[in-house]
N, C-alpha and C. Protein backbone atom coordinates (compact mmCIF):
# COMPACT_ATOMS: atom_id res chain seq x y z
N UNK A 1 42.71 -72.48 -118.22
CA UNK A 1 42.83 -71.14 -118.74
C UNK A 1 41.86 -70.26 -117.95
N UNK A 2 42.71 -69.12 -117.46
CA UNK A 2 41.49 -68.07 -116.73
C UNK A 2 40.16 -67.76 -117.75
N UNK A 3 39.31 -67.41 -116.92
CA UNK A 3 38.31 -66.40 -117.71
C UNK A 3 38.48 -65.16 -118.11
N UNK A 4 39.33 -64.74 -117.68
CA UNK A 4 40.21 -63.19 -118.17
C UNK A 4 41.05 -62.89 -119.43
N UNK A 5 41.68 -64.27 -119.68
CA UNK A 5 42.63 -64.58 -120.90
C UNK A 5 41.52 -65.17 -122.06
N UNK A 6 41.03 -65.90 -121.72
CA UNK A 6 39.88 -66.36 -123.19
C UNK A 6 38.96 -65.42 -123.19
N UNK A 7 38.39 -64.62 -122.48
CA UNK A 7 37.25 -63.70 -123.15
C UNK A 7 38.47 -62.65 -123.86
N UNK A 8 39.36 -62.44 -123.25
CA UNK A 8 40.21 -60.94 -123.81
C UNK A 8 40.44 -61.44 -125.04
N UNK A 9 41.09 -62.70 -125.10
CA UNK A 9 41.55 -63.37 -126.02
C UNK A 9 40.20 -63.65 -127.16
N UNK A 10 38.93 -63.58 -126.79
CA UNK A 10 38.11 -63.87 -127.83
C UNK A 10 37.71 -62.43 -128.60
N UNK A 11 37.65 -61.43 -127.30
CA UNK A 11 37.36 -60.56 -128.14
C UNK A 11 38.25 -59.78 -129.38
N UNK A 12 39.47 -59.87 -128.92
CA UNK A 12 40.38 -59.62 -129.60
C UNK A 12 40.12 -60.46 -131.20
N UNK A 13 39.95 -61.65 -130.99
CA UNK A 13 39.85 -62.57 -132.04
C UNK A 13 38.75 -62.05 -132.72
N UNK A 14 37.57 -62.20 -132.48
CA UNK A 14 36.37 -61.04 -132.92
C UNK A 14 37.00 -59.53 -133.81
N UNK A 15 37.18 -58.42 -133.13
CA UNK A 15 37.48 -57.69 -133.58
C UNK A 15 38.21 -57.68 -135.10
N UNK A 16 39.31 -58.70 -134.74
CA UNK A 16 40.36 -58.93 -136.25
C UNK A 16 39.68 -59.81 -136.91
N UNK A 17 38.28 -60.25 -137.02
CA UNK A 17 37.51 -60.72 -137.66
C UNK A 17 37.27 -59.77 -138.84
N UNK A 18 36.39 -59.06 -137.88
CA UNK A 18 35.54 -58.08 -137.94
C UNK A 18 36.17 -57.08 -138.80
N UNK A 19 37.25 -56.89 -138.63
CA UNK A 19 38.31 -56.03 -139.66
C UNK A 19 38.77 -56.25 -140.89
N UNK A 20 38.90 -58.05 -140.84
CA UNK A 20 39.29 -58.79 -141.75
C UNK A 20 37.99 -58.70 -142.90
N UNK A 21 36.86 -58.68 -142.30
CA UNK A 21 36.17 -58.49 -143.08
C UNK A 21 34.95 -57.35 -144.13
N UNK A 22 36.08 -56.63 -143.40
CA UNK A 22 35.74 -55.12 -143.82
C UNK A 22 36.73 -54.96 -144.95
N UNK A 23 37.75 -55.60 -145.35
CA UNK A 23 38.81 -55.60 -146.44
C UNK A 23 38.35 -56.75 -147.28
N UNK A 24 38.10 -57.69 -146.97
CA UNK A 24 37.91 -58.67 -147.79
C UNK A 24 36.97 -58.41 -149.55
N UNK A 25 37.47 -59.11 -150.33
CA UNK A 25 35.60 -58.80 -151.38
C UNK A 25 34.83 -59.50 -150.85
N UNK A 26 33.71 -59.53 -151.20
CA UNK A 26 32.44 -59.05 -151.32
C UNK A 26 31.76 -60.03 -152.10
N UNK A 27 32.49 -60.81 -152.78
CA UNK A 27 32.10 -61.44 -153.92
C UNK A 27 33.18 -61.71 -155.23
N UNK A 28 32.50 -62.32 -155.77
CA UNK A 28 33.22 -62.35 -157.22
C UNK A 28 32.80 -60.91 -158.07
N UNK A 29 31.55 -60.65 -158.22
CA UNK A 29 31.22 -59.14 -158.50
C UNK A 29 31.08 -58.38 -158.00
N UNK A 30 31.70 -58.18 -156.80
CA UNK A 30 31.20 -56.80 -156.21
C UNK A 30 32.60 -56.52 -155.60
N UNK A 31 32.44 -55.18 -154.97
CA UNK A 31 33.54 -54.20 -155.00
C UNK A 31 33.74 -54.33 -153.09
N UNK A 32 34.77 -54.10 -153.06
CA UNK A 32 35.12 -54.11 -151.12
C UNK A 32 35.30 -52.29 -151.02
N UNK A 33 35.04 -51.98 -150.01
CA UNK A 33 35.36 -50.62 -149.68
C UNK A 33 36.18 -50.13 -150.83
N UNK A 34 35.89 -48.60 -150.57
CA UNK A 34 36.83 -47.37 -150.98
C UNK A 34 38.08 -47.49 -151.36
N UNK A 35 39.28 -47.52 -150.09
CA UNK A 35 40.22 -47.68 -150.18
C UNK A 35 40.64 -48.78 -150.53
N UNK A 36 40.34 -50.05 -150.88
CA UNK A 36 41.20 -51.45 -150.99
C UNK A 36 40.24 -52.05 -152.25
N UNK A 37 39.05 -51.27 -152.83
CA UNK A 37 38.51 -51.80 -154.02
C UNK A 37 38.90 -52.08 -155.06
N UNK A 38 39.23 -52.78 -155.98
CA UNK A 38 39.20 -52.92 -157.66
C UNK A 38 38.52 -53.06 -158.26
N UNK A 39 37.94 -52.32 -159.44
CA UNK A 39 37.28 -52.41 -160.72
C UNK A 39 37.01 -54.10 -160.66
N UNK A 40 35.38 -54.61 -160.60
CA UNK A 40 35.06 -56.07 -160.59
C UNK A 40 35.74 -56.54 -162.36
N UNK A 41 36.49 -57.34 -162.04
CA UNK A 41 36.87 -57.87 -163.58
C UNK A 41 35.93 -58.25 -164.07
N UNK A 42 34.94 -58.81 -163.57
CA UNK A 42 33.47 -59.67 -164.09
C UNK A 42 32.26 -59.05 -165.15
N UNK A 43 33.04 -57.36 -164.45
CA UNK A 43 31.87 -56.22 -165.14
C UNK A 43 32.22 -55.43 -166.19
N UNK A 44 34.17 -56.04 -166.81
CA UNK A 44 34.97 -55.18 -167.93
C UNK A 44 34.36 -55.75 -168.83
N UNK A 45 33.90 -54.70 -170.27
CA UNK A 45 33.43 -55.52 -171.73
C UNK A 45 33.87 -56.75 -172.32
N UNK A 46 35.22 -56.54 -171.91
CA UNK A 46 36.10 -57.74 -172.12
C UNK A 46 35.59 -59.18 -172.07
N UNK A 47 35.62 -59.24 -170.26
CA UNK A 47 34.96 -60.18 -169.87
C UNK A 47 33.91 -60.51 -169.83
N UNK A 48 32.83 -59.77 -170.33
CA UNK A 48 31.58 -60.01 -170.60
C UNK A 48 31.40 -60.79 -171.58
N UNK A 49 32.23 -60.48 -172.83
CA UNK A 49 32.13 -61.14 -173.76
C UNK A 49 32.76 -62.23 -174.09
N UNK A 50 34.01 -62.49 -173.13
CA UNK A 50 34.53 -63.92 -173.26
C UNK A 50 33.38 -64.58 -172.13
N UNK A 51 32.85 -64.22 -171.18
CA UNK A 51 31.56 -65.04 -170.57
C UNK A 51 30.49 -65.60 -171.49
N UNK A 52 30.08 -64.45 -172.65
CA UNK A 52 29.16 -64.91 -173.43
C UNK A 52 29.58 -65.73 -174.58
N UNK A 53 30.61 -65.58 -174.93
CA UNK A 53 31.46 -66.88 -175.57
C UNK A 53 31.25 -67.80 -175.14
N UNK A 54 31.88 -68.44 -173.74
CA UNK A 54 32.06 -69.07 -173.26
C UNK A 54 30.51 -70.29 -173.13
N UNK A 55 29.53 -69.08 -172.73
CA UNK A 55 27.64 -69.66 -172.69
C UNK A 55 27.43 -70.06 -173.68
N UNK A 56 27.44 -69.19 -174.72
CA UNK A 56 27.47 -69.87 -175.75
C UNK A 56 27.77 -71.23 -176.11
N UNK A 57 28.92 -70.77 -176.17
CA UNK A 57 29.74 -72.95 -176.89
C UNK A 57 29.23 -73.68 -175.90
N UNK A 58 29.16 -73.65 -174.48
CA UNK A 58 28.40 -74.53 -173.25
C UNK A 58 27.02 -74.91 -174.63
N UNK A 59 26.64 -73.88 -174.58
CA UNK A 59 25.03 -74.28 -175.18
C UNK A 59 24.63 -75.28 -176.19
N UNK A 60 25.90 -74.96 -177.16
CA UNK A 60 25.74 -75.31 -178.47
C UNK A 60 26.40 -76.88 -178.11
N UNK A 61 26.97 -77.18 -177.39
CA UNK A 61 28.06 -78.07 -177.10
C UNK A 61 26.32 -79.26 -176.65
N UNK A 62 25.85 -78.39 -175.62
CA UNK A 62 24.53 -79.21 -175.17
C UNK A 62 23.11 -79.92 -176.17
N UNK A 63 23.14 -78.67 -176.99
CA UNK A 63 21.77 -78.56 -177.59
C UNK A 63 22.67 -79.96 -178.92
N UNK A 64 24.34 -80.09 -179.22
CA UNK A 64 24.27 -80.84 -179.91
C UNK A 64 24.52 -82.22 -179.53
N UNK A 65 25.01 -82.16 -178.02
CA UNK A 65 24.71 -83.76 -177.24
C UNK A 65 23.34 -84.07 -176.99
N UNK A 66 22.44 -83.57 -176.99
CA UNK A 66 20.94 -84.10 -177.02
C UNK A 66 20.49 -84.80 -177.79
N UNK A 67 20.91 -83.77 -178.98
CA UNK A 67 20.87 -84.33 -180.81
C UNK A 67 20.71 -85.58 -180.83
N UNK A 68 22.47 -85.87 -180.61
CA UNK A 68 23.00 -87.02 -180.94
C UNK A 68 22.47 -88.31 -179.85
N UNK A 69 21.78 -87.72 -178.57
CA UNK A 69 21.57 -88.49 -177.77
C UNK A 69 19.95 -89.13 -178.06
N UNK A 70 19.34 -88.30 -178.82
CA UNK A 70 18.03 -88.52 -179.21
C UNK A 70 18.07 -89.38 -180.52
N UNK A 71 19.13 -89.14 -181.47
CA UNK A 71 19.14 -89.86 -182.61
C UNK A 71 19.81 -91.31 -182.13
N UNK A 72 20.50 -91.38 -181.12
CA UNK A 72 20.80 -92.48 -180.83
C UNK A 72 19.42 -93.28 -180.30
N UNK A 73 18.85 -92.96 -179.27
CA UNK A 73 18.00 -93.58 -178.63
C UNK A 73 16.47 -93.94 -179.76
N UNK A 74 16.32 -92.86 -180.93
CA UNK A 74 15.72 -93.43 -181.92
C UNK A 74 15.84 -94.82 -182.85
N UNK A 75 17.62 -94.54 -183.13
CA UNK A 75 17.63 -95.01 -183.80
C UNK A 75 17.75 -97.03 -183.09
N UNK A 76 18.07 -96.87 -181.82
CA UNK A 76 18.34 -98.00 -181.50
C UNK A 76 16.86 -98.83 -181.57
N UNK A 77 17.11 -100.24 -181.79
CA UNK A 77 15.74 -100.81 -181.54
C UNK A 77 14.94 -101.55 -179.93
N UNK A 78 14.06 -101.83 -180.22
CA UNK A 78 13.57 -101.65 -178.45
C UNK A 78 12.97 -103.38 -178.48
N UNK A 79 13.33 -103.77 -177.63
CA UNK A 79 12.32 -104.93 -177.30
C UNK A 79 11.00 -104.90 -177.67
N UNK A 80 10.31 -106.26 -178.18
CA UNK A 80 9.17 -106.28 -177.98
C UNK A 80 8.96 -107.51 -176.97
N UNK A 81 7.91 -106.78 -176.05
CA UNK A 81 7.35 -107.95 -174.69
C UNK A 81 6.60 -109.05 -175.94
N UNK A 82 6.91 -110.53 -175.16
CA UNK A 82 6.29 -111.73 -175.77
C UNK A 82 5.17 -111.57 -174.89
């Protein structure tokens, strides 16, 4: 392959990078340019509060496998060294 065709060819490739990522998001919360942005769903009341739902029961789900993981490990009995 010449050197004329792969650099043209790279820069080209570059550029539509470079473009590509001027449209792209941004993130899960954040907004892409002006023209091609949407309202972050992440930041509607809505979803805030099915997120904090969601933390929630995670939590409660945890704080009550511990529980049970601590009452188990109490209740089991332990060797004694001879």
């Amino acid at each position: 392959m010449s050197d004329r065709l792969f650099f043209i060819s790279l820069g080209l490739a570059a550029a539509a990078l470079i473009a590509f990522s001027l449209v792209w998001p941004q993130g899960l919360g954040d907004r892409s340019p002006a023209p091609f942005g949407q309202p972050p769903a992440q930041r509607t009341p809505a979803m805030q509060a099915a997120m904090k739902r969601e933390r929630d029961h995670a939590n409660q789900q945890m704080q009550a496998s511990e529980a049970a993981k601590a009452k188990t490990v109490k209740a089991a009995p332990t060797e004694q060294p001879k």
